[in-house]
N, C-alpha and C. Protein backbone atom coordinates (compact mmCIF):
# COMPACT_ATOMS: atom_id res chain seq x y z
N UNK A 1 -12.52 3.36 2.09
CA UNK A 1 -12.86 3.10 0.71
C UNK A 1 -12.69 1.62 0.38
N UNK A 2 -11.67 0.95 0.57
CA UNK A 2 -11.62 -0.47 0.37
C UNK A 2 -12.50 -1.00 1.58
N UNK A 3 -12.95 -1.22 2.49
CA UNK A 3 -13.72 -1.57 3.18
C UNK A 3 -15.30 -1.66 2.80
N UNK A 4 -15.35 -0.26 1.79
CA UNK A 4 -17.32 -0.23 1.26
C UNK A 4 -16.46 -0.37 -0.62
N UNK A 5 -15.69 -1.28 -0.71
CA UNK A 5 -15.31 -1.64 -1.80
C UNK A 5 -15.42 -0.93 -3.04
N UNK A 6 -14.85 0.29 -2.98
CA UNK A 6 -14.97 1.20 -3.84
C UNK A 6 -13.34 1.12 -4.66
N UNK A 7 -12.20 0.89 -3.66
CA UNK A 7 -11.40 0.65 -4.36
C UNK A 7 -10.66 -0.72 -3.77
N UNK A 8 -10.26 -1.37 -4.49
CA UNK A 8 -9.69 -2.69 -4.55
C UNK A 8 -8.31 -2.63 -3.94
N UNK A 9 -7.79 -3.15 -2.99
CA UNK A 9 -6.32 -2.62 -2.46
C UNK A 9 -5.66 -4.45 -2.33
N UNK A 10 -4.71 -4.11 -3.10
CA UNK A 10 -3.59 -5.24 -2.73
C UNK A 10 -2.98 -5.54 -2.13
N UNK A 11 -2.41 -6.67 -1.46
CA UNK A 11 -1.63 -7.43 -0.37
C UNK A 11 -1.11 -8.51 -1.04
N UNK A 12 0.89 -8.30 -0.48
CA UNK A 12 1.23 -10.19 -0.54
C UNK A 12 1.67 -10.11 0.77
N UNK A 13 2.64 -11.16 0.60
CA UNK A 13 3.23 -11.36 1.97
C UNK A 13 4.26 -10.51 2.55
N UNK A 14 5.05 -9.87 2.18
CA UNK A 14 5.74 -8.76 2.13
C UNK A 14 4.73 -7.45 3.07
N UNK A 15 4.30 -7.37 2.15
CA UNK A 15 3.17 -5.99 2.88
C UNK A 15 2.92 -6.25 4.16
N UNK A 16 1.99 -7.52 4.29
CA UNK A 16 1.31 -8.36 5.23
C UNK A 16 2.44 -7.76 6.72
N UNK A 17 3.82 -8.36 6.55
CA UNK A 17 4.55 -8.95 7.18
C UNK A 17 4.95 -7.09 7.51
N UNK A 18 5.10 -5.77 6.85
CA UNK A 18 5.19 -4.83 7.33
C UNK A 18 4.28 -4.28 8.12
N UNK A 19 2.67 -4.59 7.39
CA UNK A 19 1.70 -3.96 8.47
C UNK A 19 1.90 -4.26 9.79
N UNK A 20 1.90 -5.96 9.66
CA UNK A 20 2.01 -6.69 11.48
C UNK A 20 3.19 -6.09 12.26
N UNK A 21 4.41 -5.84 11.42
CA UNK A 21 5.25 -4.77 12.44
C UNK A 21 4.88 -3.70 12.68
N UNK A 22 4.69 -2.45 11.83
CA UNK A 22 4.21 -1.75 12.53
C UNK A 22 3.21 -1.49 13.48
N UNK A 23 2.31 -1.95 13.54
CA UNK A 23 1.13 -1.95 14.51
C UNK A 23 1.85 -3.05 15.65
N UNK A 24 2.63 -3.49 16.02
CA UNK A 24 3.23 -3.61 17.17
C UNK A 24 4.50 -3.18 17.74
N UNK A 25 4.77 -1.41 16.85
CA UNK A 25 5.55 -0.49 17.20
C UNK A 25 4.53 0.29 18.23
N UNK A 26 4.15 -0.12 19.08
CA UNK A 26 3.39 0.42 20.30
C UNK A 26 3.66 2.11 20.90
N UNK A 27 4.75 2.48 20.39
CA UNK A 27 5.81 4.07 20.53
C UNK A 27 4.79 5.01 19.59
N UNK A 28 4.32 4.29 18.46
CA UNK A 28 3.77 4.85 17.36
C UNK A 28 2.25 5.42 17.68
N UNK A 29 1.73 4.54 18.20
CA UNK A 29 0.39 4.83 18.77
C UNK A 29 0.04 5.54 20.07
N UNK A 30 1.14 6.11 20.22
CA UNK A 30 0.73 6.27 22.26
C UNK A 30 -0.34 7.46 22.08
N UNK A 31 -0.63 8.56 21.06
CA UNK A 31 -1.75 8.91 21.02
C UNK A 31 -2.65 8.48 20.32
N UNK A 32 -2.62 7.22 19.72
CA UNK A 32 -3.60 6.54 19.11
C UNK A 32 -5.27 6.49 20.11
N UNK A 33 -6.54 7.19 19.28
CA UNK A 33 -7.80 6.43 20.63
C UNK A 33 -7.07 5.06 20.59
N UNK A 34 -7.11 4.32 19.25
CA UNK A 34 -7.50 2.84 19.12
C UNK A 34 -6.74 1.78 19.92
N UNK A 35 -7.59 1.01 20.55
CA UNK A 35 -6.70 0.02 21.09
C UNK A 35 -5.84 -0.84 20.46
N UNK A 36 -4.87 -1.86 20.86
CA UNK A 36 -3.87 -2.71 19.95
C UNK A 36 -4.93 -4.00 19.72
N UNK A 37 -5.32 -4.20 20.52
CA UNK A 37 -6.90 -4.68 19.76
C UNK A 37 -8.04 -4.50 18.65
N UNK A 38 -7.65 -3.10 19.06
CA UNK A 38 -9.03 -2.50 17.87
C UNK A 38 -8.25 -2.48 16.90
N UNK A 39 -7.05 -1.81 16.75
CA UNK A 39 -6.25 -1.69 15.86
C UNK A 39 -6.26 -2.61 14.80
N UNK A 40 -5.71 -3.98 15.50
CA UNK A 40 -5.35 -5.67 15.17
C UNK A 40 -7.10 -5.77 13.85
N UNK A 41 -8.11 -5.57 15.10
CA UNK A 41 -9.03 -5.80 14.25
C UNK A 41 -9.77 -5.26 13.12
N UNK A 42 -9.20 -3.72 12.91
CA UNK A 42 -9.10 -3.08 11.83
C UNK A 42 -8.04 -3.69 10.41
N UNK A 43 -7.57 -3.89 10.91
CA UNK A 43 -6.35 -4.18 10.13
C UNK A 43 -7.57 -5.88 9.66
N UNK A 44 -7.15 -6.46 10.34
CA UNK A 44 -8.08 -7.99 9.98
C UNK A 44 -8.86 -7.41 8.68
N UNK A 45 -10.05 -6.46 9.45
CA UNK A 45 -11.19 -6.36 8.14
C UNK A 45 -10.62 -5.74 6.96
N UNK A 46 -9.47 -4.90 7.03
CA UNK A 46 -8.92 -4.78 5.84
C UNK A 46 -8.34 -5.63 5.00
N UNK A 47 -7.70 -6.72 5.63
CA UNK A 47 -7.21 -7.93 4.61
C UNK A 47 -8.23 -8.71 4.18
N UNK A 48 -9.77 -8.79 4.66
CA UNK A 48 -10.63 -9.53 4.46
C UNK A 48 -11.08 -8.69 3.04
N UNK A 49 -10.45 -7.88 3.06
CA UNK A 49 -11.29 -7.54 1.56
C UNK A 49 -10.02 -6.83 0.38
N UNK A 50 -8.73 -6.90 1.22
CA UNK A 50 -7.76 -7.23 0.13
C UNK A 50 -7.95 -8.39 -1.12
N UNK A 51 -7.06 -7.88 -2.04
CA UNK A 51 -6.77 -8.95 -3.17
C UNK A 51 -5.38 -10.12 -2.68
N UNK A 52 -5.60 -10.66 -2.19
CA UNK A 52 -3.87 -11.32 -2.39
C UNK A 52 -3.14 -11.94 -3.23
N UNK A 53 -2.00 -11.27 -3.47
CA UNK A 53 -1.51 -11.26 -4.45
C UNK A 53 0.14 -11.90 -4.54
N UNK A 54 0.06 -13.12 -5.47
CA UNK A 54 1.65 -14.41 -5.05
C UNK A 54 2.61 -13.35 -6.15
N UNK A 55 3.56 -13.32 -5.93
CA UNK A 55 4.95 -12.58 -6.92
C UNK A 55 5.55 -13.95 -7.15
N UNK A 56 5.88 -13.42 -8.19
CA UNK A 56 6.38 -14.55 -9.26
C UNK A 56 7.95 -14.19 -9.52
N UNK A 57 7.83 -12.58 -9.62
CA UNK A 57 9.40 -12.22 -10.34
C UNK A 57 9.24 -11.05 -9.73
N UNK A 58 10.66 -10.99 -9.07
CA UNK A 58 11.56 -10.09 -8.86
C UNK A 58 12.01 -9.24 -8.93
N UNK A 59 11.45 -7.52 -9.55
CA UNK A 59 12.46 -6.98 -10.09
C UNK A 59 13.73 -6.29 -9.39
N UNK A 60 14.73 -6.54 -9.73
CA UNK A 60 15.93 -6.54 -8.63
C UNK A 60 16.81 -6.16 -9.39
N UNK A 61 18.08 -5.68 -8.87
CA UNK A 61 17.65 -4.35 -7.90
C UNK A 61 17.04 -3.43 -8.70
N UNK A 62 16.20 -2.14 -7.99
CA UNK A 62 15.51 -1.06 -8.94
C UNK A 62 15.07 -0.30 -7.71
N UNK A 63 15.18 0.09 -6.93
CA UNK A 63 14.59 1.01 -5.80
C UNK A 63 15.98 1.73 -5.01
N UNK A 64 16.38 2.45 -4.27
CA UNK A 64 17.47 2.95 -3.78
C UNK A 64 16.96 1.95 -2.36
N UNK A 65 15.77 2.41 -1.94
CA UNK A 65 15.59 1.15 -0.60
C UNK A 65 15.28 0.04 -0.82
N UNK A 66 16.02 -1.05 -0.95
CA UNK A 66 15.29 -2.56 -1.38
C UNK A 66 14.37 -2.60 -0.42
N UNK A 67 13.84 -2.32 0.28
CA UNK A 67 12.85 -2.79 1.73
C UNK A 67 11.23 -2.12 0.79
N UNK A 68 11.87 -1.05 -0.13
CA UNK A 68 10.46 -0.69 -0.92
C UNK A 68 10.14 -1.66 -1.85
N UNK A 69 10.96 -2.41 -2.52
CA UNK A 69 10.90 -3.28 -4.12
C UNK A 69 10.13 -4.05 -3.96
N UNK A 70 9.49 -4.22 -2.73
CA UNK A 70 8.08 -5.46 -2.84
C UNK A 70 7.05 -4.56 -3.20
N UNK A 71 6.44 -3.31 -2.84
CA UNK A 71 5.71 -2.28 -3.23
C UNK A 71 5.36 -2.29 -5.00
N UNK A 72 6.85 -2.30 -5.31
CA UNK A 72 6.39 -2.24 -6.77
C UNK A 72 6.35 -4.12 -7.42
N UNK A 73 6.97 -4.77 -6.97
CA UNK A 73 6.45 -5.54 -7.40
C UNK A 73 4.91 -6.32 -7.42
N UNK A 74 4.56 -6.16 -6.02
CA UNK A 74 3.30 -6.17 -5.91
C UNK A 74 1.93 -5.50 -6.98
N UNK A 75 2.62 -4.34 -7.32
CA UNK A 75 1.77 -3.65 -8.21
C UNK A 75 2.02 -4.34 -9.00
N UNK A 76 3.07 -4.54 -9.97
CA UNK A 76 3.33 -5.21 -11.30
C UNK A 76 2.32 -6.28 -11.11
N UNK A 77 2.60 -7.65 -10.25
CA UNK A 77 1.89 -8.27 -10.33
C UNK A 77 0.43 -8.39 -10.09
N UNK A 78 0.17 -7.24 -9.66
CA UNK A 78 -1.35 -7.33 -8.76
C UNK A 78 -2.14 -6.43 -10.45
N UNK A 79 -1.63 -5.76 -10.88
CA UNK A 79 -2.09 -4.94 -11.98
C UNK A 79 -2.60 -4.02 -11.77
N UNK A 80 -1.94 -2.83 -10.49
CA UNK A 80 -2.01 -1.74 -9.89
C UNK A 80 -2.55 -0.83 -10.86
N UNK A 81 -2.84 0.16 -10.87
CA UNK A 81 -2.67 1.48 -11.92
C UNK A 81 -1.86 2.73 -10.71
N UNK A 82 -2.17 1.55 -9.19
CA UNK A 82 -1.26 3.54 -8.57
C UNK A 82 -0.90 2.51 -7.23
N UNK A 83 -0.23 3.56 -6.92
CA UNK A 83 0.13 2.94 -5.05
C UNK A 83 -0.15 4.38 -4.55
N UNK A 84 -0.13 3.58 -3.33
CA UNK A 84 -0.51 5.14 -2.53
C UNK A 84 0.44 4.55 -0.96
N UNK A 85 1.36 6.03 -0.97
CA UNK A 85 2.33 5.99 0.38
C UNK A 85 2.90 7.29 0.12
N UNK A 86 2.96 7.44 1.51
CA UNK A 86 3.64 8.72 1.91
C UNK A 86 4.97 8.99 1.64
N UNK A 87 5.88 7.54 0.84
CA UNK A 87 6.98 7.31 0.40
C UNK A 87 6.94 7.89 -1.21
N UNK A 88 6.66 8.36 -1.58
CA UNK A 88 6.44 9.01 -2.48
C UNK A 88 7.79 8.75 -3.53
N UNK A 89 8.42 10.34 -3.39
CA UNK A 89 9.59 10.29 -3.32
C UNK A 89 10.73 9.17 -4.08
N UNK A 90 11.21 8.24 -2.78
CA UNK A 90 11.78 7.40 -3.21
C UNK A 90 10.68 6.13 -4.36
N UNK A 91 9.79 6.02 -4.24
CA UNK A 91 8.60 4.95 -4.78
C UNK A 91 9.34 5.81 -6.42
N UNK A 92 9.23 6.60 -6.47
CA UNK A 92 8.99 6.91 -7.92
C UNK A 92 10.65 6.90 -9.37
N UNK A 93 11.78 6.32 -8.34
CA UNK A 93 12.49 6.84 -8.93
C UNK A 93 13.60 5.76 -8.79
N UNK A 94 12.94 4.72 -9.58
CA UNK A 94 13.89 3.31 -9.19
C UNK A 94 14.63 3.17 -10.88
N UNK A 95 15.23 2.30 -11.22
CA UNK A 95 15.89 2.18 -12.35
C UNK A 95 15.24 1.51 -13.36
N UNK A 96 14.00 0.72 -13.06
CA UNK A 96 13.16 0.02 -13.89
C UNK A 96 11.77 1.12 -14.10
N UNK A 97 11.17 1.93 -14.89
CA UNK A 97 10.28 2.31 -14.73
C UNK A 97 9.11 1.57 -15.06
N UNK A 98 7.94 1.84 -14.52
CA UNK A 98 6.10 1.18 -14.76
C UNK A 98 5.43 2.09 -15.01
N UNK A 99 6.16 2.88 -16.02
CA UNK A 99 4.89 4.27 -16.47
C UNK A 99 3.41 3.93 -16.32
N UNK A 100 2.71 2.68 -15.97
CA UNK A 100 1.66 2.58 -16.22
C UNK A 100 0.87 2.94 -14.41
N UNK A 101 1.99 2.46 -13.49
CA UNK A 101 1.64 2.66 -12.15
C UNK A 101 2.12 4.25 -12.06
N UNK A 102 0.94 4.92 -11.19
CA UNK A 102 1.06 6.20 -10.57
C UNK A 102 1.32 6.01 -9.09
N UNK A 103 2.67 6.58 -8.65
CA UNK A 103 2.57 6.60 -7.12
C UNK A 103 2.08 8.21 -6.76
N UNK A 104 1.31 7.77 -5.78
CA UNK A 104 0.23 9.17 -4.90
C UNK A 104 0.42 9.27 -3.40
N UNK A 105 0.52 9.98 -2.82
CA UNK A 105 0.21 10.21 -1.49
C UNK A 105 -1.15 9.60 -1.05
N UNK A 106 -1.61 9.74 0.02
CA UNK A 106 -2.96 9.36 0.27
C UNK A 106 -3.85 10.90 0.07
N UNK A 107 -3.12 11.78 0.19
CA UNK A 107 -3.93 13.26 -0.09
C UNK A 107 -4.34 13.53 -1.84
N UNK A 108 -3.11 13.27 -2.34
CA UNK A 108 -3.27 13.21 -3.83
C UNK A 108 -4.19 12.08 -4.64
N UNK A 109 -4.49 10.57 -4.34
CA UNK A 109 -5.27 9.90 -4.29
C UNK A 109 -6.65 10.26 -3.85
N UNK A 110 -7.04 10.50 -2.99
CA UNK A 110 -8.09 11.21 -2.97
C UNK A 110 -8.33 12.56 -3.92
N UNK A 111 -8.02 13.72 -3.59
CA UNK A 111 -8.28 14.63 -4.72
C UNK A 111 -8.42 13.85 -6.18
N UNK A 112 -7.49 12.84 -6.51
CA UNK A 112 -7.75 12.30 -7.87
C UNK A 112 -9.12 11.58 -7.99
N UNK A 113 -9.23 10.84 -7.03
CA UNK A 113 -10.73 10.10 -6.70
C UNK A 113 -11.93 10.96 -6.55
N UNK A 114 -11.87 12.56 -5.84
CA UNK A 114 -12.13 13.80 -5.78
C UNK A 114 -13.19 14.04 -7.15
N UNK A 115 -11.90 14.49 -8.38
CA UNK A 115 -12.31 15.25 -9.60
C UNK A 115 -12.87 14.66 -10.00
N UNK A 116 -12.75 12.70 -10.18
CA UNK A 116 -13.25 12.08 -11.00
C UNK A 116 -14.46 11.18 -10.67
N UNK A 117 -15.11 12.00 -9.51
CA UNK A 117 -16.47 11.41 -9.24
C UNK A 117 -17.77 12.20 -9.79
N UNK A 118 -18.54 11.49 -10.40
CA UNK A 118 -19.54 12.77 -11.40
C UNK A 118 -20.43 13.31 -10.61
N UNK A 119 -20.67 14.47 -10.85
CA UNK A 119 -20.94 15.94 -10.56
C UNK A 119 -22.39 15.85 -10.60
């Protein structure tokens, strides 16, 4: 979906700096088809059509995992309306709330994207 630019997906440096680790957790992929190549270059065309997005402020502390608090700050600053991670859970239940951001799964994001495509 962000690739045929249907939805707009954000990146700062934070994010950036998690994707590039994981995708050279090599343990993770061993049934991956994709090569660490193909992978690499998937990932590329996805930042080519990210927003990038500089944080300004902090909100600190507010997450039980600080390793998540760039997630929401990113939204704040990027002017999210949702995140989408399988972190669900913890994403939703920090001490600062953003009633305005919805966190979704990637299953629930879709179904929402789902209902609200016209018929």
């Amino acid at each position: 979906m962000c690739l045929n630019r249907e939805v707009q997906a954000l990146v700062g440096v934070a994010l950036f700096s998690e994707y590039r680790d994981v995708l050279d957790r090599e343990l993770l992929f061993a049934d991956c088809e994709l090569t660490g190549v193909e992978r690499n270059e998937l990932l590329a065309a996805l930042l080519s059509v990210c927003e990038w997005i500089s944080i300004h402020f902090l909100w600190r502390p507010n997450l039980r995992d600080e390793a998540d608090n760039h997630l929401i700050e990113l939204a704040v600053a990027g002017g999210a309306d949702v995140i989408v991670s399988a972190n669900k859970r913890d994403l939703a239940v920090g001490e600062l709330l953003f009633p305005q951001i919805r966190i979704r799964t990637a299953g629930e994001f879709l179904e929402d994207r789902r209902r609200s495509w016209p018929r």
